[in-house]
C-alpha atoms as a PDB file:
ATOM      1  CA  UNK A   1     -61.432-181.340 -64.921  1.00  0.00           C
ATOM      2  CA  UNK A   2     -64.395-181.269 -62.021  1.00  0.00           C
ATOM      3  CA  UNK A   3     -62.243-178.075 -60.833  1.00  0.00           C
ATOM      4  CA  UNK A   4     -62.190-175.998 -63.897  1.00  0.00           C
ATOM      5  CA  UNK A   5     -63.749-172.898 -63.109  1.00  0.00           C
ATOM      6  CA  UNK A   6     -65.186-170.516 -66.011  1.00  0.00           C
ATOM      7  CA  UNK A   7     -62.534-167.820 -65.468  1.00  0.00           C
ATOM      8  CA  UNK A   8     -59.783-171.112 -66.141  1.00  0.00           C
ATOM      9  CA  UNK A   9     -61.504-172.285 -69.240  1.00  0.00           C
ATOM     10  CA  UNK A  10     -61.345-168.302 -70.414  1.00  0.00           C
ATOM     11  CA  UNK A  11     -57.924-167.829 -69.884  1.00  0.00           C
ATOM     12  CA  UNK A  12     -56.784-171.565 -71.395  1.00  0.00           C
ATOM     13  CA  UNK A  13     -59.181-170.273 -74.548  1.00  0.00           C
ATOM     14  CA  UNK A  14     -57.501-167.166 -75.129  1.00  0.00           C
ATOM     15  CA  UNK A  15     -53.881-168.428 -74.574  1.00  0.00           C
ATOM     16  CA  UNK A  16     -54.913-171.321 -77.535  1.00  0.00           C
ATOM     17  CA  UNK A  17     -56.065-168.302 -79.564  1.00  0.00           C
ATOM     18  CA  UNK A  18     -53.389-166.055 -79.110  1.00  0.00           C
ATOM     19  CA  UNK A  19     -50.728-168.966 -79.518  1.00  0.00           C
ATOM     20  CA  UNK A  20     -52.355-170.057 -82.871  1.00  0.00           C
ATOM     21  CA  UNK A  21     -52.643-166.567 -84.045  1.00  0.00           C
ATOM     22  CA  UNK A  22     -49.111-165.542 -84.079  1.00  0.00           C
ATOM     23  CA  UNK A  23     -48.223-168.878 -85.261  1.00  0.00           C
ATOM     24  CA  UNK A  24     -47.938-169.035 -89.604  1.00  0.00           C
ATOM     25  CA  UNK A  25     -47.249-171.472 -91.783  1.00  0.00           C
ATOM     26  CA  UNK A  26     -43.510-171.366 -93.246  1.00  0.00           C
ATOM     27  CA  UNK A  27     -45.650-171.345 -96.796  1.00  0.00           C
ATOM     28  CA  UNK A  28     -47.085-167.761 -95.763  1.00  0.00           C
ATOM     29  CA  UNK A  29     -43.713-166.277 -95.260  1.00  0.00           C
ATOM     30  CA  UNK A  30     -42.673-163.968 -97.298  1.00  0.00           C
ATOM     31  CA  UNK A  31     -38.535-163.243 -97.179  1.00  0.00           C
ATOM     32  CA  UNK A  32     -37.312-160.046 -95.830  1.00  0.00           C
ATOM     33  CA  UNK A  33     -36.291-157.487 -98.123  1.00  0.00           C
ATOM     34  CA  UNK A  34     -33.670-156.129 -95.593  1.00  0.00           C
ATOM     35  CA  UNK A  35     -31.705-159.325 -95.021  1.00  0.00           C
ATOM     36  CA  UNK A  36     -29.658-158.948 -98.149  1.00  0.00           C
ATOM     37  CA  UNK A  37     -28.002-160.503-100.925  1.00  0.00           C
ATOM     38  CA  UNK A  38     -25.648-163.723-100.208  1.00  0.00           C
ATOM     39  CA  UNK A  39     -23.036-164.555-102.821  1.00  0.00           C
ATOM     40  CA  UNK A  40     -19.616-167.278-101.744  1.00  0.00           C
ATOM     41  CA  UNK A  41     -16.607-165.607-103.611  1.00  0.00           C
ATOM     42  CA  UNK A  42     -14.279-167.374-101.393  1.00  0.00           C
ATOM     43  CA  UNK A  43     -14.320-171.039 -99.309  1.00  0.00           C
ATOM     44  CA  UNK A  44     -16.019-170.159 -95.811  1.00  0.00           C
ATOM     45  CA  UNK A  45     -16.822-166.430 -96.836  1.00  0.00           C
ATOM     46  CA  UNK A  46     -20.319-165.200 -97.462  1.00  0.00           C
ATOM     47  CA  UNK A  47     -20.479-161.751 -98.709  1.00  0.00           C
ATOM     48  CA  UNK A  48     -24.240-160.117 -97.816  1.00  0.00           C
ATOM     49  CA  UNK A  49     -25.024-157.321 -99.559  1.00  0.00           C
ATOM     50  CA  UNK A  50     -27.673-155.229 -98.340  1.00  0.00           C
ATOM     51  CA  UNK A  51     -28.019-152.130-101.119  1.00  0.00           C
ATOM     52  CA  UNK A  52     -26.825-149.054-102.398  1.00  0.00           C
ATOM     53  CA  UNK A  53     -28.038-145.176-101.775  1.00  0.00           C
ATOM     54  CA  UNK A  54     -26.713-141.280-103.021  1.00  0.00           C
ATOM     55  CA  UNK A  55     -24.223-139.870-100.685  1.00  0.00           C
ATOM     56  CA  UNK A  56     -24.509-136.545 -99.805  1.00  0.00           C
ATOM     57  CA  UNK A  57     -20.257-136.919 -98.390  1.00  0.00           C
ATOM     58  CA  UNK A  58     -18.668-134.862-100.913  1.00  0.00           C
ATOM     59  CA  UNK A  59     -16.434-136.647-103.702  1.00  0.00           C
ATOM     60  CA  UNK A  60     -18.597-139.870-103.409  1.00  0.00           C
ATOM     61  CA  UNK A  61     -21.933-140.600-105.695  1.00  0.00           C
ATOM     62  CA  UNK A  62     -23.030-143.322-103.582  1.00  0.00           C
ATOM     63  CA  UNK A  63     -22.938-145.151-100.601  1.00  0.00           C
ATOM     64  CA  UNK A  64     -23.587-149.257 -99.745  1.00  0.00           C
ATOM     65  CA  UNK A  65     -22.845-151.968 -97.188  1.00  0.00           C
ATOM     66  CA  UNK A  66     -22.075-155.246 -97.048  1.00  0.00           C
ATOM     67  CA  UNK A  67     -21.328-158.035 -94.473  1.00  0.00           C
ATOM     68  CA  UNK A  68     -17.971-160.392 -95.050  1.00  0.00           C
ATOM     69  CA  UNK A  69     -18.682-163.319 -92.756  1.00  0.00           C
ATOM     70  CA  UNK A  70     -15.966-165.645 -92.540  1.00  0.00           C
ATOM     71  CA  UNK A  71     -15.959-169.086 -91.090  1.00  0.00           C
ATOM     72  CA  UNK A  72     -12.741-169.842 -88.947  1.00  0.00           C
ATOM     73  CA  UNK A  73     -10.012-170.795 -91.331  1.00  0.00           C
ATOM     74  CA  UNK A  74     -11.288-169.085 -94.300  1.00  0.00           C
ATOM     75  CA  UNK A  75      -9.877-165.874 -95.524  1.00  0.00           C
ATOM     76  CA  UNK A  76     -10.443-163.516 -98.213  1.00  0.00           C
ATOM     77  CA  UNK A  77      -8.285-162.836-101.753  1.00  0.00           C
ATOM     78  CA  UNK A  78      -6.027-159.846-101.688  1.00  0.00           C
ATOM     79  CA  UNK A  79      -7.558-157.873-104.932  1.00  0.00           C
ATOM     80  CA  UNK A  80      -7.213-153.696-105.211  1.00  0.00           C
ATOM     81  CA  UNK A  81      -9.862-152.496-103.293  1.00  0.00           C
ATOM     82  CA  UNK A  82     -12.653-151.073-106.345  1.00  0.00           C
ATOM     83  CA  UNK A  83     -12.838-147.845-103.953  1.00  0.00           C
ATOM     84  CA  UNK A  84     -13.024-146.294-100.471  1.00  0.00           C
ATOM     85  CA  UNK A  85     -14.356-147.992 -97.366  1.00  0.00           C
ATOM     86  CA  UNK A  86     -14.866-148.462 -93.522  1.00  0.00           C
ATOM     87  CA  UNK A  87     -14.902-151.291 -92.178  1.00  0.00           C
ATOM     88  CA  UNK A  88     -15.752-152.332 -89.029  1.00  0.00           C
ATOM     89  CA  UNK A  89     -15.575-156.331 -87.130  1.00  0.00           C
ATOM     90  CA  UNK A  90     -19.090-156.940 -85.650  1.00  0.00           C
ATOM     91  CA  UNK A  91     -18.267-160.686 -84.599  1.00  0.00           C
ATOM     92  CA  UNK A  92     -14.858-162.457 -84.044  1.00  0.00           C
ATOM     93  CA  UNK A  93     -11.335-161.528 -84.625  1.00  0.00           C
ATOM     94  CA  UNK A  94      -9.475-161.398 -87.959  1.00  0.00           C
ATOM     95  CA  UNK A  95      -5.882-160.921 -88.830  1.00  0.00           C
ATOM     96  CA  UNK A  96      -5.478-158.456 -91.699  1.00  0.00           C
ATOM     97  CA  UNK A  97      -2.358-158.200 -93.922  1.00  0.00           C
ATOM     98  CA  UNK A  98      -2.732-154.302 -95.491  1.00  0.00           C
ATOM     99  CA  UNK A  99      -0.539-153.269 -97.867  1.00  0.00           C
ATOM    100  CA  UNK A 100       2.511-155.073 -96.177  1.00  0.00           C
ATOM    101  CA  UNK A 101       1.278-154.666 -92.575  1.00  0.00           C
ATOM    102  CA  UNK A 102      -0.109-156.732 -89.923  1.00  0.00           C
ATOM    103  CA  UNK A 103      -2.420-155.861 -87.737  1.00  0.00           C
ATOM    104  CA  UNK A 104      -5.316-158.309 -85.321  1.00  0.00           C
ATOM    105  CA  UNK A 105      -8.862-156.402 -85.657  1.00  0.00           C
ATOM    106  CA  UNK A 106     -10.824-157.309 -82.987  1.00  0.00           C
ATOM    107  CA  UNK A 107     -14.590-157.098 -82.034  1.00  0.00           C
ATOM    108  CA  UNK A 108     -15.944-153.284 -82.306  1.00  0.00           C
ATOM    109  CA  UNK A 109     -12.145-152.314 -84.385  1.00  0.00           C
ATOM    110  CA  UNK A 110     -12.855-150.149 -86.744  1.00  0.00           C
ATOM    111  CA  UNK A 111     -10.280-148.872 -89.794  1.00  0.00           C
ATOM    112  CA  UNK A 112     -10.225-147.510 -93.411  1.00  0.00           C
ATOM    113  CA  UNK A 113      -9.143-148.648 -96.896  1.00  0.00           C
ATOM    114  CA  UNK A 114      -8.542-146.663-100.012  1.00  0.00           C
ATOM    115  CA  UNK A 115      -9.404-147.221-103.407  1.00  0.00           C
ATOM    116  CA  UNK A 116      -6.423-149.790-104.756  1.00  0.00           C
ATOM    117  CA  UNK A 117      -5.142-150.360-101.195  1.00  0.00           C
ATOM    118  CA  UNK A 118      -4.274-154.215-101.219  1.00  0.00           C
ATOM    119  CA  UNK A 119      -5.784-156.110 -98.323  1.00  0.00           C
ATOM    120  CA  UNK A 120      -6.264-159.846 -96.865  1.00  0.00           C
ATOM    121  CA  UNK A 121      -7.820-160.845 -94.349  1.00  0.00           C
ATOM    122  CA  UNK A 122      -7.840-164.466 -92.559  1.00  0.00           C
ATOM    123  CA  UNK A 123      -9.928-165.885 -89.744  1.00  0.00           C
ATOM    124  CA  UNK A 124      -7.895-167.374 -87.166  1.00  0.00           C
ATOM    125  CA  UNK A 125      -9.906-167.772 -84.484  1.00  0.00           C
ATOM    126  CA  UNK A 126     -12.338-170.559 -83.441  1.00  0.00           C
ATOM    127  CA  UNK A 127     -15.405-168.668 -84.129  1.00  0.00           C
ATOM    128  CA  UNK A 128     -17.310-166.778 -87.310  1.00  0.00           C
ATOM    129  CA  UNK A 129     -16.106-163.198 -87.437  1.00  0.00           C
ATOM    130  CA  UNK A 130     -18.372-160.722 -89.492  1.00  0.00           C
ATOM    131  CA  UNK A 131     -16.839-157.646 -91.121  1.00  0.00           C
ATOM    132  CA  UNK A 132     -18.581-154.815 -92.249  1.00  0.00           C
ATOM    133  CA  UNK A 133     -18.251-152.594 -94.829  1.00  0.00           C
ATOM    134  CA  UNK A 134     -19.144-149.395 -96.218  1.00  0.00           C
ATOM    135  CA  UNK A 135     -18.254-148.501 -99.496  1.00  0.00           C
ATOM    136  CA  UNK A 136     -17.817-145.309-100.180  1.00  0.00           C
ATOM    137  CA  UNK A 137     -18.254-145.203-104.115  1.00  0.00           C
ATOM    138  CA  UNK A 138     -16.878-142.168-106.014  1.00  0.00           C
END
């Protein structure tokens, strides 16, 4: 300590300060109203919602999006689809059954679905893939 200098004692202060500054407490947080809605309709799958806005895309009111985040070996139920979407695979692989066809969508594959098309789709792989969606709502 005999060889601390003023301009060392300065810059050890203001690191302290700056460190304990941009630290919180977990109390003070407040949760992000961006990160979106999480609801399990299926083992392994987490559906996050993240809102809905007007469309300006002619024969649709409204426009939302959603994340479908699957945990390898999980898959999804094959209901009607409620209405028009892209959808899009962010993370991982899945294998989707549509409407009696196969087909692997990989990271950055992008398709469509129409309202009452019939679709599955099952994680395979060894890691979470993460579909998402926009619903294109008439």
């Amino acid at each position: 300590m005999e060889n601390l200098n003023r301009r060392s004692a300065m810059a050890i202060g203001l690191a302290t300060a700056a460190s304990a500054v941009m630290v919180e407490p977990a109390a003070s947080q407040t949760p992000d109203p961006l990160a979106g809605k999480d609801s399990s309709p299926w083992p392994g799958v987490v559906v996050r919602s993240y809102g809905e806005t007007s469309a300006i895309i002619p024969g649709f009111k409204t426009v939302a999006m959603r994340d479908v985040i699957l945990q390898p070996g999980s898959k999804t139920m094959g209901p009607p689809m409620a209405n028009a979407m892209v959808c899009h695979i962010a993370e991982g692989e899945l294998r989707v059954e549509q409407d009696g066809k196969t087909f692997t969508a990989k990271k950055n594959y992008v398709w469509t679905c129409n309202k009452d098309t019939k679709e599955q789709v099952f994680n395979d792989g060894s890691v979470v893939a993460i579909m998402r969606i926009t619903d294109l709502k008439a």
